[in-house]
Protein backbone atom coordinates (compact mmCIF):
# COMPACT_ATOMS: atom_id res chain seq x y z
CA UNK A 1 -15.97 -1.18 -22.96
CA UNK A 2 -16.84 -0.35 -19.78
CA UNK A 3 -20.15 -0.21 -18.71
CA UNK A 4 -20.04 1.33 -15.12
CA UNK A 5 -18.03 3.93 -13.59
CA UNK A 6 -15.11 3.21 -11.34
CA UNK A 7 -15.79 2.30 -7.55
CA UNK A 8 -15.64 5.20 -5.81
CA UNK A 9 -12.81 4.35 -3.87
CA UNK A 10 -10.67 4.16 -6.86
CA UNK A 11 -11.62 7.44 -8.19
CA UNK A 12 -9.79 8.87 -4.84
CA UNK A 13 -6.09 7.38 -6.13
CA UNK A 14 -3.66 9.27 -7.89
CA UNK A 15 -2.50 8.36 -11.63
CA UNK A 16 0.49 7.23 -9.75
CA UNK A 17 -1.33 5.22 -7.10
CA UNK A 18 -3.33 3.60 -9.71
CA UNK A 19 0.08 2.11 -11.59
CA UNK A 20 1.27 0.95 -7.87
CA UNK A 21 -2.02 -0.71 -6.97
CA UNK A 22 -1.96 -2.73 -10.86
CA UNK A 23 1.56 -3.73 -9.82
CA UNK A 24 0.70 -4.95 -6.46
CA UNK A 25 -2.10 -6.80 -7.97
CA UNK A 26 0.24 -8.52 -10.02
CA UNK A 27 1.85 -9.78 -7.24
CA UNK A 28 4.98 -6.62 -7.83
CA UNK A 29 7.42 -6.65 -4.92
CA UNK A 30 8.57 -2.72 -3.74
CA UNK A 31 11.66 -3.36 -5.46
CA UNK A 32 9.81 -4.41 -8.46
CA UNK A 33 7.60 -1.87 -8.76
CA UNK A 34 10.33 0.80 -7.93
CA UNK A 35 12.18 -0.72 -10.85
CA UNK A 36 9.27 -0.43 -13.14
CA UNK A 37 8.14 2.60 -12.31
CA UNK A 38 11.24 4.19 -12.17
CA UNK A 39 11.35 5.26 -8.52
CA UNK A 40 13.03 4.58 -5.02
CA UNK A 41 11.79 1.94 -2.93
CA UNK A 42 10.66 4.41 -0.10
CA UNK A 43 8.48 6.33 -2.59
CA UNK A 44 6.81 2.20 -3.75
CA UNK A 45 6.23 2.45 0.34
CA UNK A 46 4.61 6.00 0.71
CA UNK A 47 2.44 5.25 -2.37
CA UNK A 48 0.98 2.11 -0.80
CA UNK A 49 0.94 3.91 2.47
CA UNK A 50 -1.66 6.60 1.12
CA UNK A 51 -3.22 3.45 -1.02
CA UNK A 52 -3.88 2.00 2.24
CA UNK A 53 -5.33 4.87 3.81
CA UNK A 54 -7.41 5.87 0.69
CA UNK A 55 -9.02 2.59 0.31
CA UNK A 56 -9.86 1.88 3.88
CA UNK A 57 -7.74 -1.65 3.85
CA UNK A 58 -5.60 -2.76 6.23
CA UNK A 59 -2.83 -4.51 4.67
CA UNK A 60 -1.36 -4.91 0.85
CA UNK A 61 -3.39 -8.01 0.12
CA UNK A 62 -6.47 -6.72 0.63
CA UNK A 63 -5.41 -4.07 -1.55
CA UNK A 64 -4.06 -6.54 -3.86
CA UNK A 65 -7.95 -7.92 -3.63
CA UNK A 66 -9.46 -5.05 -4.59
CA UNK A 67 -7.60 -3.64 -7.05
CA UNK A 68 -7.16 -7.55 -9.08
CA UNK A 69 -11.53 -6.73 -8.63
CA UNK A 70 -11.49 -3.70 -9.87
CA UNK A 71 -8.28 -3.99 -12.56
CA UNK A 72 -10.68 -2.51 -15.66
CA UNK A 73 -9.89 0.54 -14.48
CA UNK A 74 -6.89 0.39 -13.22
């Protein structure tokens, strides 16, 4: 049960960009990801693109970071 709501950074990401970020934190590659989700590689990239932006990281591990700290609610 969860006790707190989700960081507000979180609460920004799509339903979509949620599943991507849980899949990067697993360590997903694009084509991974694409082939779980069910979509093309270049639409993997866009989502972590506007994951990127929407979180205010830099780069996919410290994405992978925060989502693997915040995976409850992901």
């Amino acid at each position: 049960m969860r006790s707190q709501p989700p960081p507000a950074a979180l609460t920004a990401l799509t339903p979509r960009e949620r599943q991507v970020s849980g899949l990067i934190a697993r360590g997903a590659s694009n084509a991974e990801i694409a082939r779980s989700l069910y979509i093309s590689e270049g639409t993997v990239k866009f989502h972590i693109t506007k994951i990127l932006s929407r979180l205010g990281v830099r780069d996919r591990t410290q994405a992978a970071i925060l989502a693997n700290a915040c995976a409850e609610w992901l």
